[in-house]
PDB file of N, CA and C in Angstrom:
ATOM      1  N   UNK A   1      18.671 -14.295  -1.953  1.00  0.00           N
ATOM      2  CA  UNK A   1      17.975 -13.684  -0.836  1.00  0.00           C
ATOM      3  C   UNK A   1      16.786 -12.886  -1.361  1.00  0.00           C
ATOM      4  N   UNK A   2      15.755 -13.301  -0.756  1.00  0.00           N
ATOM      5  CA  UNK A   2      14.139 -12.331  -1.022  1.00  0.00           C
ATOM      6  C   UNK A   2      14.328 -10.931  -0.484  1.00  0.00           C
ATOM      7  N   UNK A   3      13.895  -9.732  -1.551  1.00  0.00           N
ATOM      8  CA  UNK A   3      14.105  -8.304  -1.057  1.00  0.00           C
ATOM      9  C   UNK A   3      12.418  -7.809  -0.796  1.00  0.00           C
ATOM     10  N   UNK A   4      12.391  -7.856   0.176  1.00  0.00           N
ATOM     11  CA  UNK A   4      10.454  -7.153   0.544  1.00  0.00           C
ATOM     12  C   UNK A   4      10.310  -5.949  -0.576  1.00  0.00           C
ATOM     13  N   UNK A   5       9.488  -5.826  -1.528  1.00  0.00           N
ATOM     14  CA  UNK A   5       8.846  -4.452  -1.721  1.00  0.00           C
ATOM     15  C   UNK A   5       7.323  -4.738  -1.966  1.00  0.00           C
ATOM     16  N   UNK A   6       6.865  -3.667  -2.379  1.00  0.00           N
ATOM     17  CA  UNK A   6       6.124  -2.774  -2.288  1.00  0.00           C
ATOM     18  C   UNK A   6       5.356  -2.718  -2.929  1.00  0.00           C
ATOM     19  N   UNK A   7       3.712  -3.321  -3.971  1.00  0.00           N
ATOM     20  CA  UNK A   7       3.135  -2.648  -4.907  1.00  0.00           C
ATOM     21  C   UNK A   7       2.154  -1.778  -4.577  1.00  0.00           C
ATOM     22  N   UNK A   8       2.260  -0.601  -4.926  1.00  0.00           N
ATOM     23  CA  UNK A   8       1.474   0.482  -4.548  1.00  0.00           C
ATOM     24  C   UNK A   8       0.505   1.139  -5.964  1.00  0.00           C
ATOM     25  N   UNK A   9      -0.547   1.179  -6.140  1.00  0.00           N
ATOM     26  CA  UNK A   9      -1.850   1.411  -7.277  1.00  0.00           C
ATOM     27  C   UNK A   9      -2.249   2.583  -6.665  1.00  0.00           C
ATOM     28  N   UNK A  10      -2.588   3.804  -7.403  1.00  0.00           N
ATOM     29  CA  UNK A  10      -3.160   4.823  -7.070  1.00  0.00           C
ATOM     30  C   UNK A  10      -4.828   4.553  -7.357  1.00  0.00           C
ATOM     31  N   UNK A  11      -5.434   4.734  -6.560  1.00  0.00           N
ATOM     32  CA  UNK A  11      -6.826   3.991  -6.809  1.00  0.00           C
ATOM     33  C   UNK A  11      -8.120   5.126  -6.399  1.00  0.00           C
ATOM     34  N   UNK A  12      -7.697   6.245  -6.425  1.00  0.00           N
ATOM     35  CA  UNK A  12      -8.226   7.526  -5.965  1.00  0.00           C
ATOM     36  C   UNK A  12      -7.450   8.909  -6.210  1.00  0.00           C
ATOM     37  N   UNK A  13      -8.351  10.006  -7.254  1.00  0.00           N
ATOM     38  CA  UNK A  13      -7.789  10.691  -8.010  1.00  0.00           C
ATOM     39  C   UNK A  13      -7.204  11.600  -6.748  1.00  0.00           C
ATOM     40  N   UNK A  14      -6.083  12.716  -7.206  1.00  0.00           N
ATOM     41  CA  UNK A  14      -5.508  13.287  -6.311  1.00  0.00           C
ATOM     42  C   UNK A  14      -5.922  14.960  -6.245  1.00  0.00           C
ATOM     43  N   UNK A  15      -7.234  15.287  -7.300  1.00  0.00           N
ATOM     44  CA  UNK A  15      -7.537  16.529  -7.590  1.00  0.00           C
ATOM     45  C   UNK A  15      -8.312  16.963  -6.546  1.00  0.00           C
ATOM     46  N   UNK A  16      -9.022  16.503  -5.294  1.00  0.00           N
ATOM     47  CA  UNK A  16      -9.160  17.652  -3.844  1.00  0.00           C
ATOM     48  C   UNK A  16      -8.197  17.556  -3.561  1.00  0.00           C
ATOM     49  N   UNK A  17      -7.030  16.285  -3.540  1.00  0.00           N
ATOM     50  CA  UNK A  17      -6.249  16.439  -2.229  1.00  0.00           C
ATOM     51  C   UNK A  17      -5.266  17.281  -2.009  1.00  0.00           C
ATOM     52  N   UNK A  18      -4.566  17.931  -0.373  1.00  0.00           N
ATOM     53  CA  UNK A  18      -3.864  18.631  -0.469  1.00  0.00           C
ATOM     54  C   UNK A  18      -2.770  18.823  -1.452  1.00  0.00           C
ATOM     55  N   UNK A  19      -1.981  20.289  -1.555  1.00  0.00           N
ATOM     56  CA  UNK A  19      -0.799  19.719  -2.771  1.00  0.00           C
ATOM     57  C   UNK A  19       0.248  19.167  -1.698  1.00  0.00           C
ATOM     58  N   UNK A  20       0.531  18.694  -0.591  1.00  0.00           N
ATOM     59  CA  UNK A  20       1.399  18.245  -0.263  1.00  0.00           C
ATOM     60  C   UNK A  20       1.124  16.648  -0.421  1.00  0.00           C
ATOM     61  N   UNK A  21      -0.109  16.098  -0.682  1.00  0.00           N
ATOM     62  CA  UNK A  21      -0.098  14.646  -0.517  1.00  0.00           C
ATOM     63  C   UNK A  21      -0.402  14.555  -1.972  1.00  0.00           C
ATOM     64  N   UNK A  22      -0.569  15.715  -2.718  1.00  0.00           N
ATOM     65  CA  UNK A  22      -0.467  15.252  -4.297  1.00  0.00           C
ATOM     66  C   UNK A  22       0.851  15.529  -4.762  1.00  0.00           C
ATOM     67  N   UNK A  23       2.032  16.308  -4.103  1.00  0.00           N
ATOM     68  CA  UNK A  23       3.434  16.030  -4.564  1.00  0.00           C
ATOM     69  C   UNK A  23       3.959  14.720  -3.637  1.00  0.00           C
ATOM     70  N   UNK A  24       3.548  13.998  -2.605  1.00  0.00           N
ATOM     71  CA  UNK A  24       3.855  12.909  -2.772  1.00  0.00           C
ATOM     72  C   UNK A  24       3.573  11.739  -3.559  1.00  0.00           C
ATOM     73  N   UNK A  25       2.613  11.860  -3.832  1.00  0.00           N
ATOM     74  CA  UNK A  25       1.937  10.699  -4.395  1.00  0.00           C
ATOM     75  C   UNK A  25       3.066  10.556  -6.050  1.00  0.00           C
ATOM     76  N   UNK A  26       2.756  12.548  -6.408  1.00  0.00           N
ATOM     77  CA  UNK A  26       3.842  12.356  -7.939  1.00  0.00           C
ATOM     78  C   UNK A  26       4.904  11.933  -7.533  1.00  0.00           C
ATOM     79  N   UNK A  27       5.667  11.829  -5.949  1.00  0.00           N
ATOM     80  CA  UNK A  27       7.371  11.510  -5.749  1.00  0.00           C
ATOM     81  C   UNK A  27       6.793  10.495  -5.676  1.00  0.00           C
ATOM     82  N   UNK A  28       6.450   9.201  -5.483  1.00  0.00           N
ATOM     83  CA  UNK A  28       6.121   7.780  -5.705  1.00  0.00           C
ATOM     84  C   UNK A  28       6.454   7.432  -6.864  1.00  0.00           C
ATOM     85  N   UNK A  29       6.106   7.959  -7.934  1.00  0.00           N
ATOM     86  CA  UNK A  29       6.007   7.725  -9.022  1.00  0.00           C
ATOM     87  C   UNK A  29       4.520   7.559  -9.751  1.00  0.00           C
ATOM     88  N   UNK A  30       3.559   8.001  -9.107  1.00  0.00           N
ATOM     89  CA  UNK A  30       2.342   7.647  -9.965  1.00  0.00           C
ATOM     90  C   UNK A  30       1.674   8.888 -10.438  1.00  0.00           C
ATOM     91  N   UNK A  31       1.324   9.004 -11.418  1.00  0.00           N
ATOM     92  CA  UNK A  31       0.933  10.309 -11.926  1.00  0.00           C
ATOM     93  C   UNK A  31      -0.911  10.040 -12.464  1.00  0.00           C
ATOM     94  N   UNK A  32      -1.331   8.444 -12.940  1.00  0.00           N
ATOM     95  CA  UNK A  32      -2.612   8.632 -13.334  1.00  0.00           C
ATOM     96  C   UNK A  32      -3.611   7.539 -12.409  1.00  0.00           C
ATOM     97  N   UNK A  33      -4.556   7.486 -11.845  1.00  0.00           N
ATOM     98  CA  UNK A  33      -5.540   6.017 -11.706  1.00  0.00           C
ATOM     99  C   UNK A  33      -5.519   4.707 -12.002  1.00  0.00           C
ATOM    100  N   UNK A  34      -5.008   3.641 -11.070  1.00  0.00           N
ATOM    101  CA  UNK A  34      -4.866   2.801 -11.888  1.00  0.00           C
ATOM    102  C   UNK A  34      -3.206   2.568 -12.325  1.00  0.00           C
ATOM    103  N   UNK A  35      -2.442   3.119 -12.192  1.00  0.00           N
ATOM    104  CA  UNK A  35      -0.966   3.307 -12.377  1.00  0.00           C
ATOM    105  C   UNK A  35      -0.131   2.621 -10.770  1.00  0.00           C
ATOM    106  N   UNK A  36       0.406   1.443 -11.271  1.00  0.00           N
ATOM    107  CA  UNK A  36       1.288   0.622 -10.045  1.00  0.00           C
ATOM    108  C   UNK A  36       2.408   0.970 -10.500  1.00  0.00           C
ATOM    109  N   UNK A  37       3.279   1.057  -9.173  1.00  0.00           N
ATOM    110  CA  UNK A  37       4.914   0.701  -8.909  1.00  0.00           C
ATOM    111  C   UNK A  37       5.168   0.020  -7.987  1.00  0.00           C
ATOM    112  N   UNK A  38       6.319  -0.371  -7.956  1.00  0.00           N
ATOM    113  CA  UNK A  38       7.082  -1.334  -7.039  1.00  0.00           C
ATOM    114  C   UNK A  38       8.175  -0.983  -6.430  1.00  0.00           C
ATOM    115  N   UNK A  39       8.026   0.009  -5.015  1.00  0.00           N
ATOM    116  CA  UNK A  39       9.182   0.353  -4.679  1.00  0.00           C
ATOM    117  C   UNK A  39       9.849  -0.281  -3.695  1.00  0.00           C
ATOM    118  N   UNK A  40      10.745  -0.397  -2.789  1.00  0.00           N
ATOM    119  CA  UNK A  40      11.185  -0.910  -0.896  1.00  0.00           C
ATOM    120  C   UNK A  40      10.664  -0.604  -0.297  1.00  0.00           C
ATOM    121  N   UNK A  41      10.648  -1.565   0.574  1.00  0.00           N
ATOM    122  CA  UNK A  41       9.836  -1.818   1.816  1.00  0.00           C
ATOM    123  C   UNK A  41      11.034  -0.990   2.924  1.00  0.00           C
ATOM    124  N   UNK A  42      10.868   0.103   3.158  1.00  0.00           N
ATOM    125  CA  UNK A  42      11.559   0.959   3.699  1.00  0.00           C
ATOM    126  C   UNK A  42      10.787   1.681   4.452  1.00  0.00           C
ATOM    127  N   UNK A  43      11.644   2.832   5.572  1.00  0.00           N
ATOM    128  CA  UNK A  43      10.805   3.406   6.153  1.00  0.00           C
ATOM    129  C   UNK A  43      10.229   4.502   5.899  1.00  0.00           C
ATOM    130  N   UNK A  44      11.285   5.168   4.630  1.00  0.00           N
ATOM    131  CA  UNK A  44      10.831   6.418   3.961  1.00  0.00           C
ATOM    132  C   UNK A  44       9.714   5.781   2.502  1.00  0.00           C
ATOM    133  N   UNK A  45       9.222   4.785   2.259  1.00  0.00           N
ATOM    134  CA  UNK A  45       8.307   4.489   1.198  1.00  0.00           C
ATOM    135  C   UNK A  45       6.885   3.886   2.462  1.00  0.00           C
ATOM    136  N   UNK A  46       7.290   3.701   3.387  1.00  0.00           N
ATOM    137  CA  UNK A  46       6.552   3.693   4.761  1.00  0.00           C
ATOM    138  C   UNK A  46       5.504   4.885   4.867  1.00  0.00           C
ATOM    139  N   UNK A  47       6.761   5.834   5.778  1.00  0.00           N
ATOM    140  CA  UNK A  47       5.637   6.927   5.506  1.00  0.00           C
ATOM    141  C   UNK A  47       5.312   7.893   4.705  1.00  0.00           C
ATOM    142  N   UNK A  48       5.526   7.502   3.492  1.00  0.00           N
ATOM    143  CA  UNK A  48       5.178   7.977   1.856  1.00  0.00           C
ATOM    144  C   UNK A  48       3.425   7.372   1.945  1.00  0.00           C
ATOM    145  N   UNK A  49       3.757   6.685   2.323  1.00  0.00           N
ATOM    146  CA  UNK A  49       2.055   5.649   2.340  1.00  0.00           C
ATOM    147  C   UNK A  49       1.765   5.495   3.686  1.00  0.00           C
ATOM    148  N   UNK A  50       2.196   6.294   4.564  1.00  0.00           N
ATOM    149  CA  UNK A  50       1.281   6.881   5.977  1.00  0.00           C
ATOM    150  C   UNK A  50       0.700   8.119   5.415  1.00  0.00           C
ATOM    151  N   UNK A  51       1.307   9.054   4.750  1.00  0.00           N
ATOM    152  CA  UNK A  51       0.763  10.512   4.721  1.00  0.00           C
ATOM    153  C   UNK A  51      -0.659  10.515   3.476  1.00  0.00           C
ATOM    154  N   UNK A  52      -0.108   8.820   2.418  1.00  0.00           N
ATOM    155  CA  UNK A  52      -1.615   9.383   1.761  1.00  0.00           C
ATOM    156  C   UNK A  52      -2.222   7.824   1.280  1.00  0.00           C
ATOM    157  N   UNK A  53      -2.355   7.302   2.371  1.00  0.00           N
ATOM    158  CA  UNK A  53      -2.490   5.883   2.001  1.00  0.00           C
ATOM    159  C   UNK A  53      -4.175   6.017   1.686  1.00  0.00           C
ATOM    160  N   UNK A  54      -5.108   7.051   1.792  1.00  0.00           N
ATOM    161  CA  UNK A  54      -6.487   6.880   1.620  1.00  0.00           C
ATOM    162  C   UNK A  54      -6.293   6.775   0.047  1.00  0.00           C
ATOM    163  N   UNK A  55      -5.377   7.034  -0.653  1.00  0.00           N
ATOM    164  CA  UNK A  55      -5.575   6.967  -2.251  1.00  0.00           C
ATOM    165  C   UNK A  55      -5.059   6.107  -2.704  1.00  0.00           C
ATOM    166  N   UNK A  56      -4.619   5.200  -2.097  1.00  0.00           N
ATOM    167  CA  UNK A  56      -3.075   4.033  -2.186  1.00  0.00           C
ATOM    168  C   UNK A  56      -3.665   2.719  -2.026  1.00  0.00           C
ATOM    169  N   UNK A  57      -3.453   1.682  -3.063  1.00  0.00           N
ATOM    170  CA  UNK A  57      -3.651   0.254  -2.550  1.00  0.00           C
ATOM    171  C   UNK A  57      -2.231  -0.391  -2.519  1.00  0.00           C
ATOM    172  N   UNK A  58      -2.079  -1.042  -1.345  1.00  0.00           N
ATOM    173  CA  UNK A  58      -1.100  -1.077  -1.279  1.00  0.00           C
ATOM    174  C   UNK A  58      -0.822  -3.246  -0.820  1.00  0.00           C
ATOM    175  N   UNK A  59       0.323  -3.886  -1.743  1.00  0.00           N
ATOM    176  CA  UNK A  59       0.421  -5.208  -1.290  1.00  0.00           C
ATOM    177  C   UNK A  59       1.893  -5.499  -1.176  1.00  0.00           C
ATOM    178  N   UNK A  60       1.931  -6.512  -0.274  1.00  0.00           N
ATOM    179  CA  UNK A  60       3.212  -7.250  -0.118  1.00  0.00           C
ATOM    180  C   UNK A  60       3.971  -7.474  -1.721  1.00  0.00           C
ATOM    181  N   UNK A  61       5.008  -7.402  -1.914  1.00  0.00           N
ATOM    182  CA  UNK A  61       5.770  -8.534  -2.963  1.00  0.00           C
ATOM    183  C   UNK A  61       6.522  -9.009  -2.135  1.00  0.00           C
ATOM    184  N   UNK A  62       7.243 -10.010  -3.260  1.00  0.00           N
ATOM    185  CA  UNK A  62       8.448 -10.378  -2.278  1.00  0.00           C
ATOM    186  C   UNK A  62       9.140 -10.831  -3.980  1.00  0.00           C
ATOM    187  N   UNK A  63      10.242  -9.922  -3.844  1.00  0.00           N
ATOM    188  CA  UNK A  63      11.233 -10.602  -5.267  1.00  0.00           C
ATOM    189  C   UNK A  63      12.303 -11.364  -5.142  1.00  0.00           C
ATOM    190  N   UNK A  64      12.655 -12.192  -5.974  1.00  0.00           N
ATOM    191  CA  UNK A  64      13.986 -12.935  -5.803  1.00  0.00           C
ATOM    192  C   UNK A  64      14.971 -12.866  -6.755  1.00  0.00           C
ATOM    193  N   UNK A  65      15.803 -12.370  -6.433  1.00  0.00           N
ATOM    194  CA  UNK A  65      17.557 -11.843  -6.542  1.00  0.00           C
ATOM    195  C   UNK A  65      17.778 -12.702  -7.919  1.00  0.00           C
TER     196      UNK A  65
END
């Protein structure tokens, strides 16, 4: 069975942004420019990337089991 996630690239530094959308961005897991992860397609990694998607590139995966 295919599990939907997530690749998310920080593609915009986080030094104006508020500290609440720069301690999300560090709970993502990305700490530098240029730095991808791959988390679930969930609703809490949802609006993780509603609150700061202007710094976020964000694409489909799709992995298999």
């Amino acid at each position: 069975m295919a599990d939907k996630k997530l690749k998310i690239t920080l593609v915009k530094s986080t030094i104006g942004a508020v500290p609440k959308n720069r301690a999300t961005v560090e709970a993502m897991g990305l700490r530098k420019i240029g730095r991808t992860v791959i988390l679930p397609d969930n609703a809490a990694t949802r609006g993780q990337i509603r609150q700061v998607a202007h710094l976020l590139k964000v694409e489909e995966v799709e992995e298999n089991a």
